[in-house]
C-alpha atoms as a PDB file:
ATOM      1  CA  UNK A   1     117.811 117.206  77.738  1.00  0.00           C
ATOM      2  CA  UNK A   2     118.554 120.458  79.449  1.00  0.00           C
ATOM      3  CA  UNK A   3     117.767 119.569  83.749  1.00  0.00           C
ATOM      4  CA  UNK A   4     114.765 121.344  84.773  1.00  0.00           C
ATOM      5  CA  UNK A   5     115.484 123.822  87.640  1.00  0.00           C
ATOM      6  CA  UNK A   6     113.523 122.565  90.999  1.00  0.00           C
ATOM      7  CA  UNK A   7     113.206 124.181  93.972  1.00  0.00           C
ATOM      8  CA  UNK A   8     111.258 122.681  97.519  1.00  0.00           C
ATOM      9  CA  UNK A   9     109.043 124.554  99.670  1.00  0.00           C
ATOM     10  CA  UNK A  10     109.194 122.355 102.444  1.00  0.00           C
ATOM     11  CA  UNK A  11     113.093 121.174 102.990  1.00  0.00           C
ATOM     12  CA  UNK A  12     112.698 119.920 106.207  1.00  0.00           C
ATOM     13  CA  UNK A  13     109.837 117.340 105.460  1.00  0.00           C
ATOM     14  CA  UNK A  14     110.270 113.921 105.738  1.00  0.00           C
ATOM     15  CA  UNK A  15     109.493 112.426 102.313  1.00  0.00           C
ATOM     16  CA  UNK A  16     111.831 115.344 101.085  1.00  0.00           C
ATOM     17  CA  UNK A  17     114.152 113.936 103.455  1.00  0.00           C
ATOM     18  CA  UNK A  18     113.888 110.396 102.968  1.00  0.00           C
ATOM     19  CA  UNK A  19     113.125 110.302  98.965  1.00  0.00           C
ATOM     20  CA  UNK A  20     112.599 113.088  96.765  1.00  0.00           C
ATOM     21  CA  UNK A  21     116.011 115.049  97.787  1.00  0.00           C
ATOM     22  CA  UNK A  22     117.802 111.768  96.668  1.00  0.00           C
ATOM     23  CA  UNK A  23     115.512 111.456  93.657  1.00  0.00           C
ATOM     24  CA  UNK A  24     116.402 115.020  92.278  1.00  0.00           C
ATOM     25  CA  UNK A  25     119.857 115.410  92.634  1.00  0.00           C
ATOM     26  CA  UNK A  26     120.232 111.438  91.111  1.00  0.00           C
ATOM     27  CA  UNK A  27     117.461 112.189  88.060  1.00  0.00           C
ATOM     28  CA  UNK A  28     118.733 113.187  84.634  1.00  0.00           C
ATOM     29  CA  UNK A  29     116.670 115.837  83.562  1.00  0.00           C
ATOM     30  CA  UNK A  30     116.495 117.447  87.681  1.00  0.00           C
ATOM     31  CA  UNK A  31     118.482 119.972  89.487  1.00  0.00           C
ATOM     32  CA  UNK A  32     117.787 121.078  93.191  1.00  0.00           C
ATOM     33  CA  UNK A  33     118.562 124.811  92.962  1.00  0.00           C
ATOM     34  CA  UNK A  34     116.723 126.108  95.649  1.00  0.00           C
ATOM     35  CA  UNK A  35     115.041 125.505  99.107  1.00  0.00           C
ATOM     36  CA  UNK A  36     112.935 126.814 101.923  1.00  0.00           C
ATOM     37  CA  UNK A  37     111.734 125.784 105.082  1.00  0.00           C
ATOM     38  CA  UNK A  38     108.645 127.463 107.586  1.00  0.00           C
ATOM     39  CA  UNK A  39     109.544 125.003 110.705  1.00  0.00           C
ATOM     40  CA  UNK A  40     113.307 125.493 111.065  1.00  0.00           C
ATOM     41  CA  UNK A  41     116.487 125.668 109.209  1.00  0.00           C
ATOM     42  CA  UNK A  42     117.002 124.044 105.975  1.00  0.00           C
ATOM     43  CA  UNK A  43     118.973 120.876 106.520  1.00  0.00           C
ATOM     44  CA  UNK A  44     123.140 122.231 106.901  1.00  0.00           C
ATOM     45  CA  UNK A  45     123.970 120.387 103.627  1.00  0.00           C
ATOM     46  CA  UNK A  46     121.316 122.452 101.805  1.00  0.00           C
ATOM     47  CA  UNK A  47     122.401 125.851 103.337  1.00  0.00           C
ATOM     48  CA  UNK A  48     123.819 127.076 100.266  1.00  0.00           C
ATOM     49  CA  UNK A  49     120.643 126.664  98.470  1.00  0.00           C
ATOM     50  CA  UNK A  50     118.513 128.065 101.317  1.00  0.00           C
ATOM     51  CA  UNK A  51     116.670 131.174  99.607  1.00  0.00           C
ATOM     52  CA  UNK A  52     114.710 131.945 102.811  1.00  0.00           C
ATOM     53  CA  UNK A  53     111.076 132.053 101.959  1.00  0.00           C
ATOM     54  CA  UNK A  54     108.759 130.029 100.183  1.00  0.00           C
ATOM     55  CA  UNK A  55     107.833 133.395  98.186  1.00  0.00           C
ATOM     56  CA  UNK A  56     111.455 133.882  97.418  1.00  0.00           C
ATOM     57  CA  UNK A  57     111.850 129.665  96.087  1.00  0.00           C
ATOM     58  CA  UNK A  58     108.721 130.733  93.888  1.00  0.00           C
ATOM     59  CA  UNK A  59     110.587 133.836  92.907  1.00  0.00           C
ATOM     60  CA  UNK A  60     113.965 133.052  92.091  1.00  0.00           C
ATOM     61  CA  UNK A  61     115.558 133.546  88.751  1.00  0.00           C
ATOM     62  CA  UNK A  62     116.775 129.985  88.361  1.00  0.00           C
ATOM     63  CA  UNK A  63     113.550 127.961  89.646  1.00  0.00           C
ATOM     64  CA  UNK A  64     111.395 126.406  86.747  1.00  0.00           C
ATOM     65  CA  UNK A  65     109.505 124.083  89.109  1.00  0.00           C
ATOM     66  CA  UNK A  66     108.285 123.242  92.387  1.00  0.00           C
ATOM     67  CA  UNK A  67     108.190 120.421  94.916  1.00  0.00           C
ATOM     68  CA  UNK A  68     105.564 120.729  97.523  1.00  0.00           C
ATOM     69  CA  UNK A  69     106.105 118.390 100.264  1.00  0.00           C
ATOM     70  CA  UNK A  70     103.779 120.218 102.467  1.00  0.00           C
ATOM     71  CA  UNK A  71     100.474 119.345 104.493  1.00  0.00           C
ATOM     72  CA  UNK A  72      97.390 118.980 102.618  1.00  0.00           C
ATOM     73  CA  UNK A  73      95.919 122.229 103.705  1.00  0.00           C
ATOM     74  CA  UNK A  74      98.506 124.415 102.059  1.00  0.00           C
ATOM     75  CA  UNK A  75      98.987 122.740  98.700  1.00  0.00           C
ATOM     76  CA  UNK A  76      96.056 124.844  97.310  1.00  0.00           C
ATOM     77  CA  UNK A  77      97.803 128.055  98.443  1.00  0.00           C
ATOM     78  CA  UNK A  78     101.262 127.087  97.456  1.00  0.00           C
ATOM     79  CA  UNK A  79     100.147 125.342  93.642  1.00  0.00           C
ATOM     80  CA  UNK A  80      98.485 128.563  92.728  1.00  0.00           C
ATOM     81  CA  UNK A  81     101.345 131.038  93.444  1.00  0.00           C
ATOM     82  CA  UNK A  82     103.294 128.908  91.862  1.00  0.00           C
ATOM     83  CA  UNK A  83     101.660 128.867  88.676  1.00  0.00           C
ATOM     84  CA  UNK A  84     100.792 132.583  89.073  1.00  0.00           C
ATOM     85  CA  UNK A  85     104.528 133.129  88.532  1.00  0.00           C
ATOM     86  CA  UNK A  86     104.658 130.266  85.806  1.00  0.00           C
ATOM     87  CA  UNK A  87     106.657 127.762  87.752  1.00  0.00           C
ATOM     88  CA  UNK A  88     105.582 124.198  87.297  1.00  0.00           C
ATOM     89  CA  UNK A  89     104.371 122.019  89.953  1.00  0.00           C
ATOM     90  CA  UNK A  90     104.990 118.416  91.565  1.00  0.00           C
ATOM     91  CA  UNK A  91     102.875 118.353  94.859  1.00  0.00           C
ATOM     92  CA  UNK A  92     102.700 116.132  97.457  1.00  0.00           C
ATOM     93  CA  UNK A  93      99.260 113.441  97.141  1.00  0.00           C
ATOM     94  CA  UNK A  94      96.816 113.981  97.766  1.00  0.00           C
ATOM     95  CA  UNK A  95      96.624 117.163  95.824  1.00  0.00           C
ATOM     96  CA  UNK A  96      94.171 118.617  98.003  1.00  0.00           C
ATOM     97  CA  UNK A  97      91.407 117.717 100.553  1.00  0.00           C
ATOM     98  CA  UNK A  98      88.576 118.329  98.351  1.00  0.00           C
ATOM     99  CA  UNK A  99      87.172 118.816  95.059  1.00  0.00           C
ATOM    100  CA  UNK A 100      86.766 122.236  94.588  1.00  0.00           C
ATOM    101  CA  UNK A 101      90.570 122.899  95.630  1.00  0.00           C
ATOM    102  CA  UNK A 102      91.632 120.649  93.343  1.00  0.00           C
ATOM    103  CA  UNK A 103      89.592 122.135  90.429  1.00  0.00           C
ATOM    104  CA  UNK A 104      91.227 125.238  91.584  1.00  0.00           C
ATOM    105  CA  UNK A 105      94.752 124.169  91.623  1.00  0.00           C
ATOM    106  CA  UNK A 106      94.340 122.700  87.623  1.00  0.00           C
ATOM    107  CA  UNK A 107      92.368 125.591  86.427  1.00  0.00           C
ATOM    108  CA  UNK A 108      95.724 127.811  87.697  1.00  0.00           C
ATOM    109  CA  UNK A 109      97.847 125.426  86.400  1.00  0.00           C
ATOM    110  CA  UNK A 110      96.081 125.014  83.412  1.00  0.00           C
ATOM    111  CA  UNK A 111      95.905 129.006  82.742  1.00  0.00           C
ATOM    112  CA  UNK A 112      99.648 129.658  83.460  1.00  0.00           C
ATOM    113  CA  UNK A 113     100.359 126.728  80.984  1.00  0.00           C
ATOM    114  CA  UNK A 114     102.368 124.902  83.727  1.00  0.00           C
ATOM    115  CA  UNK A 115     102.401 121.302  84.653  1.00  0.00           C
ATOM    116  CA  UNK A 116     100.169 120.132  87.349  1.00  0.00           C
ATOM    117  CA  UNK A 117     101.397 116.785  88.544  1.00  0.00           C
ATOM    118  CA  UNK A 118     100.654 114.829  91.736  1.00  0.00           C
ATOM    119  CA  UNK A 119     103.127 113.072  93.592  1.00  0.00           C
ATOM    120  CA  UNK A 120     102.032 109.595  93.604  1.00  0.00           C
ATOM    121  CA  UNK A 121     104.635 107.486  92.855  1.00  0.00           C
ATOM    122  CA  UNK A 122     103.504 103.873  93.042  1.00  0.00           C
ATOM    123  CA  UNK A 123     102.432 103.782  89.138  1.00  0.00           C
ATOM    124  CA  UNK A 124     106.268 103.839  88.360  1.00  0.00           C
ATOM    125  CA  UNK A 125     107.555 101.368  90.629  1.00  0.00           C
ATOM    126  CA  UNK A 126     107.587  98.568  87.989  1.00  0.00           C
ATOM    127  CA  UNK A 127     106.727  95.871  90.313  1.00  0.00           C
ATOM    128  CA  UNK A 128     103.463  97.661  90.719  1.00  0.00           C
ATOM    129  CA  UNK A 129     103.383  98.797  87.138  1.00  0.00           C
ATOM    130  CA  UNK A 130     103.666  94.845  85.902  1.00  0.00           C
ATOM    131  CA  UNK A 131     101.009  93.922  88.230  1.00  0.00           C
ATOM    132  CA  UNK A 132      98.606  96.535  86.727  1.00  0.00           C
ATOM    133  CA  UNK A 133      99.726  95.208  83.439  1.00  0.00           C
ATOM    134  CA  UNK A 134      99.106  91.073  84.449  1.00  0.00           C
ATOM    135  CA  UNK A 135      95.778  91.950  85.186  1.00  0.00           C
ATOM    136  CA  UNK A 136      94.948  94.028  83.077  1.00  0.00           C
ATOM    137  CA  UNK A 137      96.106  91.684  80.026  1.00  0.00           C
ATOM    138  CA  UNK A 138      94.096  88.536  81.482  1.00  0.00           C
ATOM    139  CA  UNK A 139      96.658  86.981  83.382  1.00  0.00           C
ATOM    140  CA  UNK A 140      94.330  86.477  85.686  1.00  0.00           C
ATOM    141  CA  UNK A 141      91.851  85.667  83.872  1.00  0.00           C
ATOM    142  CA  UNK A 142      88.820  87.692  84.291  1.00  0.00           C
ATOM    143  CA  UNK A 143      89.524  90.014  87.131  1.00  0.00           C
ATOM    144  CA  UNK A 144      86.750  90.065  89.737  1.00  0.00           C
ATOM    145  CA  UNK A 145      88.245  91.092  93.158  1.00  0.00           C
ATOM    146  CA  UNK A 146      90.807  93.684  94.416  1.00  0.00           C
ATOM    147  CA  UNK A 147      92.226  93.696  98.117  1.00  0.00           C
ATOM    148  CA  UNK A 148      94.296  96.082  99.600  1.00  0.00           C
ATOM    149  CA  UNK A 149      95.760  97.006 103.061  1.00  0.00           C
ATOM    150  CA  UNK A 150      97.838 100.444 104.215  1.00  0.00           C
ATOM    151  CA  UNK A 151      98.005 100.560 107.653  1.00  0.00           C
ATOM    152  CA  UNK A 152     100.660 101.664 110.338  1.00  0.00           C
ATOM    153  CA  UNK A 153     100.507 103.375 113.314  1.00  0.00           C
ATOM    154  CA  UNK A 154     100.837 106.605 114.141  1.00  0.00           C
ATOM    155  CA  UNK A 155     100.919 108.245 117.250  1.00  0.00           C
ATOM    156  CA  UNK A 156      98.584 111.279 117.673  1.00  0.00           C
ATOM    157  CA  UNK A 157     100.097 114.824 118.131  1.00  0.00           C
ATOM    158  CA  UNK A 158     102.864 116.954 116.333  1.00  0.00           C
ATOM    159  CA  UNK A 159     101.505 115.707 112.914  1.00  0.00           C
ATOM    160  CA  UNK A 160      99.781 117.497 110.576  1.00  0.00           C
ATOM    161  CA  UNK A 161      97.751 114.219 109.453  1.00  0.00           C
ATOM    162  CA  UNK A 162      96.139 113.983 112.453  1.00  0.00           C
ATOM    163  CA  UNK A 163      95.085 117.676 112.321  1.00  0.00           C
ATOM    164  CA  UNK A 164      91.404 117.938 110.442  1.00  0.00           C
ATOM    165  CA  UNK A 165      92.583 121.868 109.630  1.00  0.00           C
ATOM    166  CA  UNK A 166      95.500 120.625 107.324  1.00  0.00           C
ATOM    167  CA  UNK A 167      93.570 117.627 105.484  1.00  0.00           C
ATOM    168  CA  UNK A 168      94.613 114.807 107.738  1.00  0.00           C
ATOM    169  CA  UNK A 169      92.774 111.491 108.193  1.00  0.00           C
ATOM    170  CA  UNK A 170      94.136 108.100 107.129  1.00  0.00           C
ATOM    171  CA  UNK A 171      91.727 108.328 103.883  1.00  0.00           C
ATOM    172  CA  UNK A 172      93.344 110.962 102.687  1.00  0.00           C
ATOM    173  CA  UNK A 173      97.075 110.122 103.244  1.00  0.00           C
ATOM    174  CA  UNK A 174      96.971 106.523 101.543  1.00  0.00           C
ATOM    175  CA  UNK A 175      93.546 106.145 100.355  1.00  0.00           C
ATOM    176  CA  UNK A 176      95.217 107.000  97.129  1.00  0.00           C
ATOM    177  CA  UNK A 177      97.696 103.878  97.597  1.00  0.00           C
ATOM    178  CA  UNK A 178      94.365 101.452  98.851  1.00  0.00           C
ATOM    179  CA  UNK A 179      92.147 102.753  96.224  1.00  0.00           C
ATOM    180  CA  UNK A 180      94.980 102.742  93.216  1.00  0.00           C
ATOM    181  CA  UNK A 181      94.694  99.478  91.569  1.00  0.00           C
ATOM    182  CA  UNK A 182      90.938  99.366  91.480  1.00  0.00           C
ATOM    183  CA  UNK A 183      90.602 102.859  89.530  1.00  0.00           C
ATOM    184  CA  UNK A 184      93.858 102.264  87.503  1.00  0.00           C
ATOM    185  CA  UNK A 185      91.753  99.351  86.199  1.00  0.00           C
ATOM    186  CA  UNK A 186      88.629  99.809  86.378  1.00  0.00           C
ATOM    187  CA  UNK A 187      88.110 103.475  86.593  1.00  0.00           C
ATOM    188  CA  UNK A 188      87.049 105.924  89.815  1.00  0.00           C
ATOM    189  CA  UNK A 189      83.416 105.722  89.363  1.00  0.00           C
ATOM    190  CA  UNK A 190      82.363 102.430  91.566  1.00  0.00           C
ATOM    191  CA  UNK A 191      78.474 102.040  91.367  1.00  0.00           C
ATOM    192  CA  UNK A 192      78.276 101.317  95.122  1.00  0.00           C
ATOM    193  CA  UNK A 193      80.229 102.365  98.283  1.00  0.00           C
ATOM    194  CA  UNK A 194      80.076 101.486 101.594  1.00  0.00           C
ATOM    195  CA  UNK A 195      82.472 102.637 103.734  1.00  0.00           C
ATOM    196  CA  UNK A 196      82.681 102.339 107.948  1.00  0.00           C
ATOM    197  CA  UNK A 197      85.484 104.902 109.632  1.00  0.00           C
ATOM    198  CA  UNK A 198      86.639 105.110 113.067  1.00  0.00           C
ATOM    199  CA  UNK A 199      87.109 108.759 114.180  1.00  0.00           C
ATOM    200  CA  UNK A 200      89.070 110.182 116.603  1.00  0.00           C
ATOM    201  CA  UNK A 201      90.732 113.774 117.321  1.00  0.00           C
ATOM    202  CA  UNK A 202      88.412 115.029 114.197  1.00  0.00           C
ATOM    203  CA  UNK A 203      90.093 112.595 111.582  1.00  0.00           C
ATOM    204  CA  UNK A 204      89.659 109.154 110.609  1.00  0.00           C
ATOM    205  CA  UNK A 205      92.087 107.257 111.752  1.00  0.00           C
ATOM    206  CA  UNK A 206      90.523 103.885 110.304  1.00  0.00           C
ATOM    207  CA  UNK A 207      88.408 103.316 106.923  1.00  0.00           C
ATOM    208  CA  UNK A 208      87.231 100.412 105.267  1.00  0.00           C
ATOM    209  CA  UNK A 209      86.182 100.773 101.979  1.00  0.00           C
ATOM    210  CA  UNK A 210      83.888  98.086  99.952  1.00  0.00           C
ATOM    211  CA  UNK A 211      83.200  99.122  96.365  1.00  0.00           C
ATOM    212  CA  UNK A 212      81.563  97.372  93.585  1.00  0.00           C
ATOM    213  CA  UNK A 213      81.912  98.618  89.806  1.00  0.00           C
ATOM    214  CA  UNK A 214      79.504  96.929  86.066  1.00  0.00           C
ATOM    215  CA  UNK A 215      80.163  93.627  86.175  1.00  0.00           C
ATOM    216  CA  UNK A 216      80.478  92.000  89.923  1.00  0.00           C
ATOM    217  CA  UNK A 217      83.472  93.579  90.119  1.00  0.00           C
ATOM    218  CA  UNK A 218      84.227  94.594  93.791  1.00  0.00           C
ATOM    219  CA  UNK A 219      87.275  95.937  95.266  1.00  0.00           C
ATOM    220  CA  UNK A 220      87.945  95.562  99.558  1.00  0.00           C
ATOM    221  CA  UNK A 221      90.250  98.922 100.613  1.00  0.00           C
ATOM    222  CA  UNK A 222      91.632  99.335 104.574  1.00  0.00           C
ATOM    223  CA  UNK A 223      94.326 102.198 105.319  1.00  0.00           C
ATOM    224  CA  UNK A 224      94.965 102.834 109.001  1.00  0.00           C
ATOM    225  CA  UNK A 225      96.959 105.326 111.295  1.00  0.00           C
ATOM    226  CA  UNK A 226      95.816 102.460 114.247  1.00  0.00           C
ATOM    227  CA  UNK A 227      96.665  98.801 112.883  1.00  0.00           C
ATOM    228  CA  UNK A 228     100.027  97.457 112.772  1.00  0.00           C
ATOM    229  CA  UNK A 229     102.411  98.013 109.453  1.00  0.00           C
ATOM    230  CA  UNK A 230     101.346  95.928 106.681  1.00  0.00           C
ATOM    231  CA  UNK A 231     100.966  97.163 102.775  1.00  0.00           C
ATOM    232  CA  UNK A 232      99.156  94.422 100.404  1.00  0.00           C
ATOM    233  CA  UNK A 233      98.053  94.089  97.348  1.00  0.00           C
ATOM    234  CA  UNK A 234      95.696  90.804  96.287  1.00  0.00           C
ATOM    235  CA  UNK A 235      94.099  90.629  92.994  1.00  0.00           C
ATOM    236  CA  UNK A 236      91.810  87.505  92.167  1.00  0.00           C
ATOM    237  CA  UNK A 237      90.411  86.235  89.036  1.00  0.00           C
ATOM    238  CA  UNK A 238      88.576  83.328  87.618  1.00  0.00           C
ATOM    239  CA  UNK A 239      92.340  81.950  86.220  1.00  0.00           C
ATOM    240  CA  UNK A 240      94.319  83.091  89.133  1.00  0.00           C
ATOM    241  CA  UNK A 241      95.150  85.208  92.159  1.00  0.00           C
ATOM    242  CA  UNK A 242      98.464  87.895  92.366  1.00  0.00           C
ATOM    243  CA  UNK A 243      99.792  88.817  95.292  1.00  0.00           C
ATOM    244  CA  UNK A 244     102.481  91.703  96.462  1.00  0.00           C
ATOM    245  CA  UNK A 245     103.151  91.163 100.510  1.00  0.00           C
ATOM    246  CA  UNK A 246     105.160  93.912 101.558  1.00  0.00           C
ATOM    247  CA  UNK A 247     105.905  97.677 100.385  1.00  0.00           C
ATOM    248  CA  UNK A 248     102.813  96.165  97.656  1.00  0.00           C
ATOM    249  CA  UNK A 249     102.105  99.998  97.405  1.00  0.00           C
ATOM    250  CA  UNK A 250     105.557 101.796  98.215  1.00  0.00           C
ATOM    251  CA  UNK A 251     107.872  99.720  96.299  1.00  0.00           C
ATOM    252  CA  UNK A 252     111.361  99.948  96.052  1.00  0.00           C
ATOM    253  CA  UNK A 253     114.743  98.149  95.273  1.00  0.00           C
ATOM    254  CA  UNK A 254     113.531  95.384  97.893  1.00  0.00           C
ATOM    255  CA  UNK A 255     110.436  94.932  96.542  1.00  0.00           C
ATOM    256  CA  UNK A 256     110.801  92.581  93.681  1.00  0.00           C
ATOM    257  CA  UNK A 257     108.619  89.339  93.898  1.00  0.00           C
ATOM    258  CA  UNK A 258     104.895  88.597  92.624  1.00  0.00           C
ATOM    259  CA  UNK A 259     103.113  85.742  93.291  1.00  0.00           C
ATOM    260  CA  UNK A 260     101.108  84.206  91.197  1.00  0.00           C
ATOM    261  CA  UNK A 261      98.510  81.273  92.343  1.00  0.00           C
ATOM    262  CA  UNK A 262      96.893  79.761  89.113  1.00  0.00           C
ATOM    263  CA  UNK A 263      93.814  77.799  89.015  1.00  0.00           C
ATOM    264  CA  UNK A 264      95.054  74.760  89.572  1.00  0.00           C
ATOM    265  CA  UNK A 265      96.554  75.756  92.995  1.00  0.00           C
ATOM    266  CA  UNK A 266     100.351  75.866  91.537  1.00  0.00           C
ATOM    267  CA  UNK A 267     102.325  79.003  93.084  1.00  0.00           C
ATOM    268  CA  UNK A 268     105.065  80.951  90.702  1.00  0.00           C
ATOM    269  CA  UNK A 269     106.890  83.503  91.999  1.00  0.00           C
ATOM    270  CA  UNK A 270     108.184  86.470  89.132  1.00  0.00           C
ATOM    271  CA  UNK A 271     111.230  88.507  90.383  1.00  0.00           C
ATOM    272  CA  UNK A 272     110.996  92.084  89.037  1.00  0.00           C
ATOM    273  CA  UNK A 273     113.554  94.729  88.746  1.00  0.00           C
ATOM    274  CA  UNK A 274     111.869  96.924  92.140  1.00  0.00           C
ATOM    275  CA  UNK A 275     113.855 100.089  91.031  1.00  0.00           C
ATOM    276  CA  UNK A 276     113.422 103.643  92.538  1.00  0.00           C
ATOM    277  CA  UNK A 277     109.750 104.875  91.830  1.00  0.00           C
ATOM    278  CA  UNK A 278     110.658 108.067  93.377  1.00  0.00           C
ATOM    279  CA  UNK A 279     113.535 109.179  90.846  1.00  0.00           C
ATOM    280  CA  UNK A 280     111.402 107.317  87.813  1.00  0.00           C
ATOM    281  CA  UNK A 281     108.659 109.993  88.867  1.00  0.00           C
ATOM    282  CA  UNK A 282     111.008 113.000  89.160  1.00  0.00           C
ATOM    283  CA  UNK A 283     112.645 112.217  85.496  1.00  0.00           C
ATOM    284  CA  UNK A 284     108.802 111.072  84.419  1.00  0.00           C
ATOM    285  CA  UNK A 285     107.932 115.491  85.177  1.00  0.00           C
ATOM    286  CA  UNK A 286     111.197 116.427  83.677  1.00  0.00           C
ATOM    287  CA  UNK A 287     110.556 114.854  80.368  1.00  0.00           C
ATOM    288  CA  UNK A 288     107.051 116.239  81.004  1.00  0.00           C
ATOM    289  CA  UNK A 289     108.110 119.658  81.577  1.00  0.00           C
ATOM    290  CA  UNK A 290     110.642 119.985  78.508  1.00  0.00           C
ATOM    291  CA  UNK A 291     107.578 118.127  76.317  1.00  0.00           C
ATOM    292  CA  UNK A 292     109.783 114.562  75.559  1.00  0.00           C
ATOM    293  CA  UNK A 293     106.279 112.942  77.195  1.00  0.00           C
ATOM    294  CA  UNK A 294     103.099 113.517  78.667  1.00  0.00           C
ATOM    295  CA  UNK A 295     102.550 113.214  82.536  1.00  0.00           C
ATOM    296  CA  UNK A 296     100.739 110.087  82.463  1.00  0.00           C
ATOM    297  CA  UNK A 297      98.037 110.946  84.682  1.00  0.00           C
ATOM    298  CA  UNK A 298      96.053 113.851  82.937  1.00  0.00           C
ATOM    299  CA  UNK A 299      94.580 116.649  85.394  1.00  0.00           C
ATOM    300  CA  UNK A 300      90.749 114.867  84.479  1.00  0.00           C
ATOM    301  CA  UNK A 301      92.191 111.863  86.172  1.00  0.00           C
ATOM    302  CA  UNK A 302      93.559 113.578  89.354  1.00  0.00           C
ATOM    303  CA  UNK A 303      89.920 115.488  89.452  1.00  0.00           C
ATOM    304  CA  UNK A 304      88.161 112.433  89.345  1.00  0.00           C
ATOM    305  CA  UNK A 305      90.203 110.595  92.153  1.00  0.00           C
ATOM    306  CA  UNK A 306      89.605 113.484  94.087  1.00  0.00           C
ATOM    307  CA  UNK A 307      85.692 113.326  93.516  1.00  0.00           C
ATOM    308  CA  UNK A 308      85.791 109.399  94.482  1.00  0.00           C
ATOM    309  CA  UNK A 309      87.678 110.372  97.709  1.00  0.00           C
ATOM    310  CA  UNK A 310      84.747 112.762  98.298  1.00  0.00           C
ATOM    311  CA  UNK A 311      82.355 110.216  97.717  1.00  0.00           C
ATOM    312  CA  UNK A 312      83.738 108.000 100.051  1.00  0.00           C
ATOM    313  CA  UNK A 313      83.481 110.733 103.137  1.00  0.00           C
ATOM    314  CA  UNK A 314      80.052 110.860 102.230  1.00  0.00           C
ATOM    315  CA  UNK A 315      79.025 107.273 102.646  1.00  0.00           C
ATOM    316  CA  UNK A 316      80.975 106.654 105.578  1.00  0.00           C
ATOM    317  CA  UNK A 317      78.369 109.763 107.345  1.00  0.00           C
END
């Protein structure tokens, strides 16, 4: 498969920094071939491919696609120049603060004929993935409860998540992560919400989420910029209870183990192959882009996470 051209608006963001740069340059199907940067100079090693401007990354000759690693406020902005000059699109989660951006950003995408694609990457780290798939198959037997923490802290000031102007708020940055297993399963229309934040500095920087879908199904969610570090992941049915303890929504090489408490009150622990969800994702658009596969979350889906994320604002006021 020919690599698909990428270029970043945003080289000197952190996930760029920390994950997607590696991802790239390591995916088959990816080449980095250009960058830009608005805060500062593009990092030295990526000075040859600095072409100055986000307008001229969007522009140049070589670029197919686009990475936007950028604060929530200006993925709108960014997705639909893109697409207005036919370049494809990977942007940062959440795709944008509300609903009606979002509809905006697929309806460009989806006149340009351009891939839309949001960059969440927890449905291909395959610890995650086999989860999902334990669940979902009965494993469990039938599922009635999902639990799920995000929380770290982070200190107010010189972050655009804490800025109510640029989408911040904890819901928003990892609701997606908290929320994830009980839509993957069970869809993103819960009957019921209720939902308590704690505000401060015009974002939430704490919400707890309690949703119930058909069925007595119910799903606890917590994501914090305020509590101390801790990602889990507890799923409980009437043959069983999984567990992931630890990166549960980040994954990664190190993040291998599921543990499984069955009804009799034996514990089995299944060692995975934790991989890199990051450069799964980044191949996962490739093949998407040169039409080997289909993104597996359709722009419908993204739209209707975006609604539920709405919905949840709502309750909490």
């Amino acid at each position: 498969m020919e690599p698909v051209r990428i270029g970043v608006l945003g080289a000197r963001s952190y996930i760029f920094g920390a994950a997607l740069r590696s991802a790239i340059e390591r995916a088959d199907g990816a080449e980095l071939v250009a960058v830009a940067a608005a805060s500062g100079p593009v990092p030295d090693d990526l000075s040859h491919l600095d072409a100055g401007s986000y307008e001229a990354v969007i522009a140049h000759a070589d670029v197919e696609a686009v990475y936007l690693p950028l604060p929530n406020g200006a993925h709108r902005t960014w997705t639909e120049r893109a697409a207005q000059a036919g370049r494809h699109v990977l942007c940062e989660k959440p795709l944008a603060a509300t609903p009606a951006d979002v509809d905006a950003m697929i309806d460009a995408c989806v006149d340009a004929g351009v891939v839309l694609a949001e960059a969440w990457m927890t449905p291909f780290d395959r610890r995650w993935r086999q989860s999902i798939e334990l669940a979902r198959n009965g494993a469990l037997g039938e599922l009635r409860e999902i639990r799920t923490e995000f929380t770290f802290p982070l200190p107010p000031g010189g972050n655009y998540r804490w800025d109510p102007a640029d989408g911040g708020g904890a819901l928003l940055d990892v609701g997606i992560y908290a929320l994830g297993p009980a839509v993957t399963l069970w869809g993103a229309e819960p009957e019921t919400l209720s939902v308590s934040m704690h505000r401060t500095g015009g974002i939430d920087a704490t919400t707890s989420i309690h949703a119930r879908w058909p069925g007595g199904r119910t799903a606890a969610a917590l994501c914090s910029f305020e509590l101390p570090e801790r990602q889990l992941l507890e799923m409980a049915g009437t043959g069983g209870r999984l567990v992931l303890d630890g990166d549960a929504h980040t994954g990664g090489r190190s993040a291998t183990d599921i543990v499984l408490h069955d009804d009799d009150g034996e514990v089995h622990v299944m060692t995975t192959d934790g991989g890199d969800p990051y450069l799964l994702m980044v191949e996962a658009f490739a093949a998407t882009i040169r039409g080997v596969e289909p993104w597996p979350r359709p722009v419908a889906e993204m739209a209707s996470w975006a609604r539920l994320l709405a919905r949840v604002e709502a309750a909490a006021r």
